[in-house]
PDB file of N, CA and C in Angstrom:
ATOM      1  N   UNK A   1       4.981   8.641   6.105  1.00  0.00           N
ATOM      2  CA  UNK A   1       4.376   8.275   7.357  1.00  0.00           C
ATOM      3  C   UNK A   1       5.285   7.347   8.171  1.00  0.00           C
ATOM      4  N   UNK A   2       6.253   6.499   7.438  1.00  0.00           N
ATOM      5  CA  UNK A   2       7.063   5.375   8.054  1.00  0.00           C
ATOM      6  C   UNK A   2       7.802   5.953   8.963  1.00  0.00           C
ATOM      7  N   UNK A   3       8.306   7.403   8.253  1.00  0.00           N
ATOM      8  CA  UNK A   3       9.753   7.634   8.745  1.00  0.00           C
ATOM      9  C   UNK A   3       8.964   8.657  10.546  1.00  0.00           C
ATOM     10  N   UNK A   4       7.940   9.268   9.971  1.00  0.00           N
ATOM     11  CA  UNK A   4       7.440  10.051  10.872  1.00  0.00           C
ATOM     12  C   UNK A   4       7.698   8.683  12.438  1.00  0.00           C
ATOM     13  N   UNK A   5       6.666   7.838  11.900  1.00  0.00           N
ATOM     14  CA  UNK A   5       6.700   6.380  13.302  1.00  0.00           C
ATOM     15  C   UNK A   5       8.068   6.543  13.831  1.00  0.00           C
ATOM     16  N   UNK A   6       9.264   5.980  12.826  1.00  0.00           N
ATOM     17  CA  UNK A   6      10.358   5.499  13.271  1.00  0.00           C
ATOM     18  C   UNK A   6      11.014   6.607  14.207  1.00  0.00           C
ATOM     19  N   UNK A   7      10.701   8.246  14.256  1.00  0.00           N
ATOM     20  CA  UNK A   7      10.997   9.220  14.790  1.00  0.00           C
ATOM     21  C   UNK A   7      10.809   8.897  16.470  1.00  0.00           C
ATOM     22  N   UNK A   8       9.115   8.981  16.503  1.00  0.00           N
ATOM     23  CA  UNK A   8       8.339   8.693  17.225  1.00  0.00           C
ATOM     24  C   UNK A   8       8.904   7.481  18.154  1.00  0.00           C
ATOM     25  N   UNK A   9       9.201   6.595  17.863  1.00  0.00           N
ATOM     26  CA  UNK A   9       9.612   5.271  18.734  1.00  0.00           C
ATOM     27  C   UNK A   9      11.487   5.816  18.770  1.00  0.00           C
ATOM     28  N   UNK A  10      12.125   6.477  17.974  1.00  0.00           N
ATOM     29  CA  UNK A  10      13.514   7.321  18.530  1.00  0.00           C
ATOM     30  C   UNK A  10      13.292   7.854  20.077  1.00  0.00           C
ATOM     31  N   UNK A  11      11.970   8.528  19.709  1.00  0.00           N
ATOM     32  CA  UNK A  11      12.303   9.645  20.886  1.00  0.00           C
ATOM     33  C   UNK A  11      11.730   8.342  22.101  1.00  0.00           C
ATOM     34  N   UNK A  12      10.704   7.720  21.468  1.00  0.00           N
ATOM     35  CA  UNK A  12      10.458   7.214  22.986  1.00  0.00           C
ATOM     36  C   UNK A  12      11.245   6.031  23.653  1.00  0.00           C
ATOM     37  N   UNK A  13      12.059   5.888  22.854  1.00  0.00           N
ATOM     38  CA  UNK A  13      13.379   4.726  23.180  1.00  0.00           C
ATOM     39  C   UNK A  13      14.135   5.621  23.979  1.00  0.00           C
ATOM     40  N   UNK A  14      14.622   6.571  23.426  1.00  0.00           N
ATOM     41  CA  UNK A  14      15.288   7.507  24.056  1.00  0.00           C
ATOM     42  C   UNK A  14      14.810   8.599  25.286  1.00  0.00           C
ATOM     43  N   UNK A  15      13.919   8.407  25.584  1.00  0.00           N
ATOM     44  CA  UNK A  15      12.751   8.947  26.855  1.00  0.00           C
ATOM     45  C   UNK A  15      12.931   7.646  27.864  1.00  0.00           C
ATOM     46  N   UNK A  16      13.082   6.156  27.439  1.00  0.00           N
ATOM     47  CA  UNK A  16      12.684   4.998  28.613  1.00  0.00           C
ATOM     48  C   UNK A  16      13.996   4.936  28.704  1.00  0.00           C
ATOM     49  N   UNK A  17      15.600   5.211  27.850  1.00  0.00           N
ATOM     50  CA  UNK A  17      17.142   5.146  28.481  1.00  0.00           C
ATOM     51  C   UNK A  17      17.212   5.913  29.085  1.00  0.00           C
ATOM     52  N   UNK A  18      16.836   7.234  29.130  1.00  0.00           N
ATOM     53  CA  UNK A  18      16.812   8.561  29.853  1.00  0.00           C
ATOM     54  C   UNK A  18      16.302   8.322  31.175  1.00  0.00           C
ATOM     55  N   UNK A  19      14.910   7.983  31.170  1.00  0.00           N
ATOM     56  CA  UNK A  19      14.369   7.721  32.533  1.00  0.00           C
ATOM     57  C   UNK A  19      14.790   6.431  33.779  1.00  0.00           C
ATOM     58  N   UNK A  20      15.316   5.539  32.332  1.00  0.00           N
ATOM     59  CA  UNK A  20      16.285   4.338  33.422  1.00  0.00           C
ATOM     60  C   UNK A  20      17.553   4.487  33.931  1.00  0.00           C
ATOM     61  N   UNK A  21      18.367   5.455  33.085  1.00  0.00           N
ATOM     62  CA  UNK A  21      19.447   6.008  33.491  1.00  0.00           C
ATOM     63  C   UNK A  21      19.668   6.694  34.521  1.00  0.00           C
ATOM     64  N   UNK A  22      18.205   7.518  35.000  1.00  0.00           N
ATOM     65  CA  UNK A  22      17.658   8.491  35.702  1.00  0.00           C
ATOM     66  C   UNK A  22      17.320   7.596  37.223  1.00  0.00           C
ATOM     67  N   UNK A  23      16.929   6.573  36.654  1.00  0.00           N
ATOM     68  CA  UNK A  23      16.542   5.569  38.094  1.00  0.00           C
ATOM     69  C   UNK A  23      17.776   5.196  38.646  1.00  0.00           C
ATOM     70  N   UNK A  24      18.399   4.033  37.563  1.00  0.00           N
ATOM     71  CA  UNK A  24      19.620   3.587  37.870  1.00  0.00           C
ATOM     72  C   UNK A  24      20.408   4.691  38.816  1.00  0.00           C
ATOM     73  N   UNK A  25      20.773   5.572  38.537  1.00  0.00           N
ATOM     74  CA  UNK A  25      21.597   6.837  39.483  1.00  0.00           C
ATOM     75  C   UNK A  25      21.043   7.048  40.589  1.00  0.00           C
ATOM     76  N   UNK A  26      20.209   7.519  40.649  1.00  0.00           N
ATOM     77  CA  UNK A  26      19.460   7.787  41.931  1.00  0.00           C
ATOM     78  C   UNK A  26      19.102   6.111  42.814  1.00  0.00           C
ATOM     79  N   UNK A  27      19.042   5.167  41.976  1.00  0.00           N
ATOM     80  CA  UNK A  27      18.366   4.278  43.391  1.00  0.00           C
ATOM     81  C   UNK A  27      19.770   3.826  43.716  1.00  0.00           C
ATOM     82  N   UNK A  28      20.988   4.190  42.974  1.00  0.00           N
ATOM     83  CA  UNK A  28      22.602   4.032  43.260  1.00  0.00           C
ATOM     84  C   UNK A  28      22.759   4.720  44.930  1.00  0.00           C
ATOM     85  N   UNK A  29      22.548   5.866  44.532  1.00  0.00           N
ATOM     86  CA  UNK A  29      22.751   7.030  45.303  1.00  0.00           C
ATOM     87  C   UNK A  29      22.164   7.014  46.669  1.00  0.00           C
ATOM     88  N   UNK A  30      20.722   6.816  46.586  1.00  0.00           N
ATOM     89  CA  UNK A  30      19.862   6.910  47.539  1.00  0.00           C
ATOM     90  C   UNK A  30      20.025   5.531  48.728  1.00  0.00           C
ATOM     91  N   UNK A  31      20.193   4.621  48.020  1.00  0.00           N
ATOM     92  CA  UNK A  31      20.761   3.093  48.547  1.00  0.00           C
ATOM     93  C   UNK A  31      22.097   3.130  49.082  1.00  0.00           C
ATOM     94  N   UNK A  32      22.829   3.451  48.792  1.00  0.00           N
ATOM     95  CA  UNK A  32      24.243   3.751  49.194  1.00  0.00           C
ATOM     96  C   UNK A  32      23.749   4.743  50.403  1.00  0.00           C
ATOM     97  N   UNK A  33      23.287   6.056  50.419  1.00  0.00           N
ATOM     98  CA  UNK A  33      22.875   6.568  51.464  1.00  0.00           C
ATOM     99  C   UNK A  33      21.892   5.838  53.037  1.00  0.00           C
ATOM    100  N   UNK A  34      21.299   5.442  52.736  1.00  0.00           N
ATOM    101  CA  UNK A  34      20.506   4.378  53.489  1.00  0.00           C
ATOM    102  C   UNK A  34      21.261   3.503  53.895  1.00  0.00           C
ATOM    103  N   UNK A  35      21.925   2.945  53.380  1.00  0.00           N
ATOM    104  CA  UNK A  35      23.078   1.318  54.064  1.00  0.00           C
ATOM    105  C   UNK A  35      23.916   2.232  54.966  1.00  0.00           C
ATOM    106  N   UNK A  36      24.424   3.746  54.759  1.00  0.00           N
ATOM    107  CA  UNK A  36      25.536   4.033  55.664  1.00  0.00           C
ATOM    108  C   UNK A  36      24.722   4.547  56.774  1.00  0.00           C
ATOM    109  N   UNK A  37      23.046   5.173  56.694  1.00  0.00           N
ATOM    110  CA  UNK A  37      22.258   5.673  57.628  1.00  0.00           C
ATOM    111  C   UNK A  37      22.336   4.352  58.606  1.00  0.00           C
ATOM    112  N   UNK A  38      21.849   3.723  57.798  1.00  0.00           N
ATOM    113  CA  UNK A  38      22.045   2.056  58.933  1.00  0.00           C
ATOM    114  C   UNK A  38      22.949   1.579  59.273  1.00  0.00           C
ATOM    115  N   UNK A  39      24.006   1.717  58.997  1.00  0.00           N
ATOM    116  CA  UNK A  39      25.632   1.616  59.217  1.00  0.00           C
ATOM    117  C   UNK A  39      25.803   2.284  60.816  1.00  0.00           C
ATOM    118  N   UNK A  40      25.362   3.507  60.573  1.00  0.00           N
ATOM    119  CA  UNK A  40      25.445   4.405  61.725  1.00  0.00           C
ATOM    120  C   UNK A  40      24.581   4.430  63.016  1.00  0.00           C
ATOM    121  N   UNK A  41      23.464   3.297  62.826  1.00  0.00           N
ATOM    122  CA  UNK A  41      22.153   3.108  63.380  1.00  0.00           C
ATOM    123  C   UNK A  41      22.889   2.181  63.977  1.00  0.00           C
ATOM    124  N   UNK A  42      23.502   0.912  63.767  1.00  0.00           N
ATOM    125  CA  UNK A  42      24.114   0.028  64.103  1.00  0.00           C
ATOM    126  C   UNK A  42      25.667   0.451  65.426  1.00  0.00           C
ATOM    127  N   UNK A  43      25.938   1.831  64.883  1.00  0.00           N
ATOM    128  CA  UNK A  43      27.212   2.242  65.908  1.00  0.00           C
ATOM    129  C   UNK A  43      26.897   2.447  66.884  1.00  0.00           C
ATOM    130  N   UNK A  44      24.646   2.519  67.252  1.00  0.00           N
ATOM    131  CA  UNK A  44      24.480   2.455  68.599  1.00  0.00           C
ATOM    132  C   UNK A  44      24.670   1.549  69.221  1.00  0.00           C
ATOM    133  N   UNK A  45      24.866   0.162  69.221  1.00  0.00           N
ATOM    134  CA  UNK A  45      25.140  -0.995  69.801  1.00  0.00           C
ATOM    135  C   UNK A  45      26.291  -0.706  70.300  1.00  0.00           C
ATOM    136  N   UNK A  46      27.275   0.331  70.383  1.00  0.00           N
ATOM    137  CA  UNK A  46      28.392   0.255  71.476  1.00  0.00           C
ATOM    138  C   UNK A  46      28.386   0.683  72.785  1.00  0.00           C
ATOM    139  N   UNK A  47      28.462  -0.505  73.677  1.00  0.00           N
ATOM    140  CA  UNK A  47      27.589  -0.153  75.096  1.00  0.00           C
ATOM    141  C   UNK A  47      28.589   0.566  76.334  1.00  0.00           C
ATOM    142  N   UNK A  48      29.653   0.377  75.568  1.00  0.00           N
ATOM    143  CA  UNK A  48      30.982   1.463  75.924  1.00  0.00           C
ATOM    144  C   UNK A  48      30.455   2.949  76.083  1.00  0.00           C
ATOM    145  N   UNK A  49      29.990   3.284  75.024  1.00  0.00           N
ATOM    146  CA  UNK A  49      29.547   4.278  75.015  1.00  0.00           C
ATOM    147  C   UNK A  49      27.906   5.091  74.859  1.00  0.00           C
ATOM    148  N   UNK A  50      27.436   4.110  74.828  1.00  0.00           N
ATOM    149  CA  UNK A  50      25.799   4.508  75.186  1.00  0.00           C
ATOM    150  C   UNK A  50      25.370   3.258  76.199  1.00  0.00           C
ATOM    151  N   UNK A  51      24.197   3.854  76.402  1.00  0.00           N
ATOM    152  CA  UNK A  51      22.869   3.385  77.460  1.00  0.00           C
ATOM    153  C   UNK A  51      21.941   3.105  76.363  1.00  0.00           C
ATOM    154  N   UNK A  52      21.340   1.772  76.498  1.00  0.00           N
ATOM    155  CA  UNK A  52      20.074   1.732  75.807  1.00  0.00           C
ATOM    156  C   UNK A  52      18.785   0.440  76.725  1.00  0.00           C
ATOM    157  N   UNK A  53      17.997   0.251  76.094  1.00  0.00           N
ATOM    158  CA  UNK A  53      16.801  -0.510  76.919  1.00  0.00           C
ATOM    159  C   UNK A  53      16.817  -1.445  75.406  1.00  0.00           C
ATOM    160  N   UNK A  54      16.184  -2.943  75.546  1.00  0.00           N
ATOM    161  CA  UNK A  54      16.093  -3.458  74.786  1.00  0.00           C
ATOM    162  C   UNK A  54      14.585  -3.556  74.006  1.00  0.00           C
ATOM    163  N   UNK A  55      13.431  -2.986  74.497  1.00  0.00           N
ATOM    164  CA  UNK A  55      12.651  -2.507  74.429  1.00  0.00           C
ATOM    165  C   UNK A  55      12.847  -1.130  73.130  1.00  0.00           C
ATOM    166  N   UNK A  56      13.747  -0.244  73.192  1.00  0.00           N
ATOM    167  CA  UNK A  56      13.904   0.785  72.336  1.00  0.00           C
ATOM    168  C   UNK A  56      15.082   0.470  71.204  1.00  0.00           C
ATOM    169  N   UNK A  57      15.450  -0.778  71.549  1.00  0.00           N
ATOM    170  CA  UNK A  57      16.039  -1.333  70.122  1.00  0.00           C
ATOM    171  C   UNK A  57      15.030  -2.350  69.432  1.00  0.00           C
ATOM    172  N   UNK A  58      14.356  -2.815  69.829  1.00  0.00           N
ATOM    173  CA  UNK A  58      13.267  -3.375  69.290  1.00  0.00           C
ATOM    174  C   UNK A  58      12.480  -2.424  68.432  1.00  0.00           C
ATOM    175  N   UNK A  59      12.029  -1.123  68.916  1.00  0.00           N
ATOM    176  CA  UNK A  59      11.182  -0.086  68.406  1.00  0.00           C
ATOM    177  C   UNK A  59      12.049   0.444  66.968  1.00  0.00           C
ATOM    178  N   UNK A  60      13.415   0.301  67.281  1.00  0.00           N
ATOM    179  CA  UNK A  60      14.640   1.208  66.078  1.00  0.00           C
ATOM    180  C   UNK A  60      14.521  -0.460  64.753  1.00  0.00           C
ATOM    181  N   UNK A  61      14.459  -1.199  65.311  1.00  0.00           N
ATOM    182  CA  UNK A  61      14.377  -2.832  64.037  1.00  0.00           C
ATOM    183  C   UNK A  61      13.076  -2.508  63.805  1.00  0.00           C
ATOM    184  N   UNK A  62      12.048  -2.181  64.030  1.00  0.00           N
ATOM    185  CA  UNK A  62      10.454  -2.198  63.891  1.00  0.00           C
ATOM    186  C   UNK A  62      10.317  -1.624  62.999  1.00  0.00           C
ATOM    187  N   UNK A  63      10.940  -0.745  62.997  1.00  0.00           N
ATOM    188  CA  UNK A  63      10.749   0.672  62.422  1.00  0.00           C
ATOM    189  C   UNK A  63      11.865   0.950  60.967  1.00  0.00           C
ATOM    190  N   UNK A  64      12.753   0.410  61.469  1.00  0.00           N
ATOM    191  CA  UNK A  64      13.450  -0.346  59.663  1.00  0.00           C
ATOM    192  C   UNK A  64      12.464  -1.460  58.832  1.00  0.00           C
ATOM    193  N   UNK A  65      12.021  -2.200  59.583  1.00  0.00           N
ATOM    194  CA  UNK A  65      11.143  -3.263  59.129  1.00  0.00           C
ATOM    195  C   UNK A  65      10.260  -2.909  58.308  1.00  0.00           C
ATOM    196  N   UNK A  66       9.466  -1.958  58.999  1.00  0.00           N
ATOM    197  CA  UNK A  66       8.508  -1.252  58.529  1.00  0.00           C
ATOM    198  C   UNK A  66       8.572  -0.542  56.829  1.00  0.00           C
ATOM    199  N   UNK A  67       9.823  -0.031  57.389  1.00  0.00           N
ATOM    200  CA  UNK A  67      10.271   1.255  56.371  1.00  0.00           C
ATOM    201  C   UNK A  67      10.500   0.321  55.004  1.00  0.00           C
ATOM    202  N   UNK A  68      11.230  -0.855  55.114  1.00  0.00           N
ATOM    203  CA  UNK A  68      11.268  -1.220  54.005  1.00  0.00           C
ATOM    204  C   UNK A  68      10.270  -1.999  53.490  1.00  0.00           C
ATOM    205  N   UNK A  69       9.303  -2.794  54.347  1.00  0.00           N
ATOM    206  CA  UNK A  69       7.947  -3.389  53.754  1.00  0.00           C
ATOM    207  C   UNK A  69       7.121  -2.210  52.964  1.00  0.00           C
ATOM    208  N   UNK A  70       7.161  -0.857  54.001  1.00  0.00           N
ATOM    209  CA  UNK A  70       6.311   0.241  52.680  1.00  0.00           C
ATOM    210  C   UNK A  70       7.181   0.617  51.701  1.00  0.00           C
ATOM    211  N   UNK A  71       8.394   0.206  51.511  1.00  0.00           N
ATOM    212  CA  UNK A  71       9.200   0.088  50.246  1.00  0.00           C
ATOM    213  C   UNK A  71       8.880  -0.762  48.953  1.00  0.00           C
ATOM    214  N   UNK A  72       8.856  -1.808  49.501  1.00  0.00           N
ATOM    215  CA  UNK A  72       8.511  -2.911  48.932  1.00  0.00           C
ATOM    216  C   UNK A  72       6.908  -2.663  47.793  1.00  0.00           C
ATOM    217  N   UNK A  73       5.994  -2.509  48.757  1.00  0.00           N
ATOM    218  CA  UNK A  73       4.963  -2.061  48.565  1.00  0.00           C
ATOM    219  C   UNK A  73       4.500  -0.990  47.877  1.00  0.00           C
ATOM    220  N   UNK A  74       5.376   0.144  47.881  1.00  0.00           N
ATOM    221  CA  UNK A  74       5.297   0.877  46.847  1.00  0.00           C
ATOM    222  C   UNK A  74       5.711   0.762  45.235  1.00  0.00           C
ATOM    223  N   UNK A  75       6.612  -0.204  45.650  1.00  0.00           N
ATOM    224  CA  UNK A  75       7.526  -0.836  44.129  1.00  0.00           C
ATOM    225  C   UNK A  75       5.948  -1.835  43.456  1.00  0.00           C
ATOM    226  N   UNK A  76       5.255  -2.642  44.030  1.00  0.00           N
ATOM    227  CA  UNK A  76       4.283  -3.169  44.205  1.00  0.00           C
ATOM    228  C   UNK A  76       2.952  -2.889  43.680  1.00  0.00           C
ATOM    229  N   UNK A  77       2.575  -1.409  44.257  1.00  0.00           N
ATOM    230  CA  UNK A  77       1.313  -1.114  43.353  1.00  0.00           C
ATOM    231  C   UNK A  77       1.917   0.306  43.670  1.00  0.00           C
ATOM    232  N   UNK A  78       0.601   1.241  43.140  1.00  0.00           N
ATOM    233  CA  UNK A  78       1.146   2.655  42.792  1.00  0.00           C
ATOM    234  C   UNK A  78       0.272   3.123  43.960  1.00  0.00           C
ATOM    235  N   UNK A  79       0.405   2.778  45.624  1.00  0.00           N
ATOM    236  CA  UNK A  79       0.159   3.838  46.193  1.00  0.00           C
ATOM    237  C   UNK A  79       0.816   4.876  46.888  1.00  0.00           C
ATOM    238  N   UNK A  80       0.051   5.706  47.359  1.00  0.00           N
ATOM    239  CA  UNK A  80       0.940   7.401  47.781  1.00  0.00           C
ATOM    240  C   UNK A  80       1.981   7.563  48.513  1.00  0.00           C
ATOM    241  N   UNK A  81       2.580   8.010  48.780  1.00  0.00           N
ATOM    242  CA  UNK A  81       3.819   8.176  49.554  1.00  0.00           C
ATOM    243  C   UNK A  81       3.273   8.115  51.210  1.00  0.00           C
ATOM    244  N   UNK A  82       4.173   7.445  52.219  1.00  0.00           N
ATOM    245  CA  UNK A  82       3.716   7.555  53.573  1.00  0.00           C
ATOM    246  C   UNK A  82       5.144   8.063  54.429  1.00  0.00           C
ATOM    247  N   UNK A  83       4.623   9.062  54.762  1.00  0.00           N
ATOM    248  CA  UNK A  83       6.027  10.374  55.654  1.00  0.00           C
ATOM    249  C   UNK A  83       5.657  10.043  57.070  1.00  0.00           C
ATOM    250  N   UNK A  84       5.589   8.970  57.761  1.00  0.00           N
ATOM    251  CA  UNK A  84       5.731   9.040  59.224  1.00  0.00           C
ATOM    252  C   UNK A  84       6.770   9.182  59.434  1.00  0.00           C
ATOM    253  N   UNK A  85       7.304  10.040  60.715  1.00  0.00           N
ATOM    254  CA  UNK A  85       8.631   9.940  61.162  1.00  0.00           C
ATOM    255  C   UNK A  85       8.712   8.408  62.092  1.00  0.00           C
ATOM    256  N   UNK A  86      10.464   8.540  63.082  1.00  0.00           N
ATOM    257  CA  UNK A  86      10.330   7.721  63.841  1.00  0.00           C
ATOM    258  C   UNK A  86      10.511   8.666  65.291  1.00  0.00           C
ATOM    259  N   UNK A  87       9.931   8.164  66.379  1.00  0.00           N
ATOM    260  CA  UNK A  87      10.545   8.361  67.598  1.00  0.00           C
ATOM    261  C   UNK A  87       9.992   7.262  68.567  1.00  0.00           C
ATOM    262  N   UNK A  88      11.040   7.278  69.546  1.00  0.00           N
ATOM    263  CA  UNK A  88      11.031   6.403  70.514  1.00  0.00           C
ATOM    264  C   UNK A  88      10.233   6.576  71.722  1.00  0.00           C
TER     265      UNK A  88
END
């Protein structure tokens, strides 16, 4: 019966490295993606080359703000996913 347990806690040791390994990569990945999305969000501030209202950069920070408080919040408790887009 011992050895059966010690199996049992193998696999599930090896199920929680698997699944952290699994996080670790992806929140690598996905984060790295996001900083350069905002990277690029930020190349609108060149007034050389765009027109903007300060009013609709307020709405583009709001709306990061946002995005990462329901980030936060999901890390937080276990509720559902929220898919609003953005537009101005």
């Amino acid at each position: 019966m011992a050895a059966n347990s010690e199996k049992t806690s193998a696999k599930e040791s090896a199920g929680y490295s698997s699944k952290r390994a699994k996080f670790r990569e992806l929140a690598e990945s996905r984060t790295n993606k996001a900083l350069d999305a905002i990277g690029r969000i930020g190349n609108l501030s060149n007034k050389q080359v765009y027109e903007f209202e300060e009013s609709e950069i307020k709405k583009i920070v709001k709306a990061l703000r946002d995005a990462v408080q329901a980030v936060e919040s999901r890390f937080d408790s276990s509720q559902g996913r929220s898919s609003s887009g953005f537009k101005l």
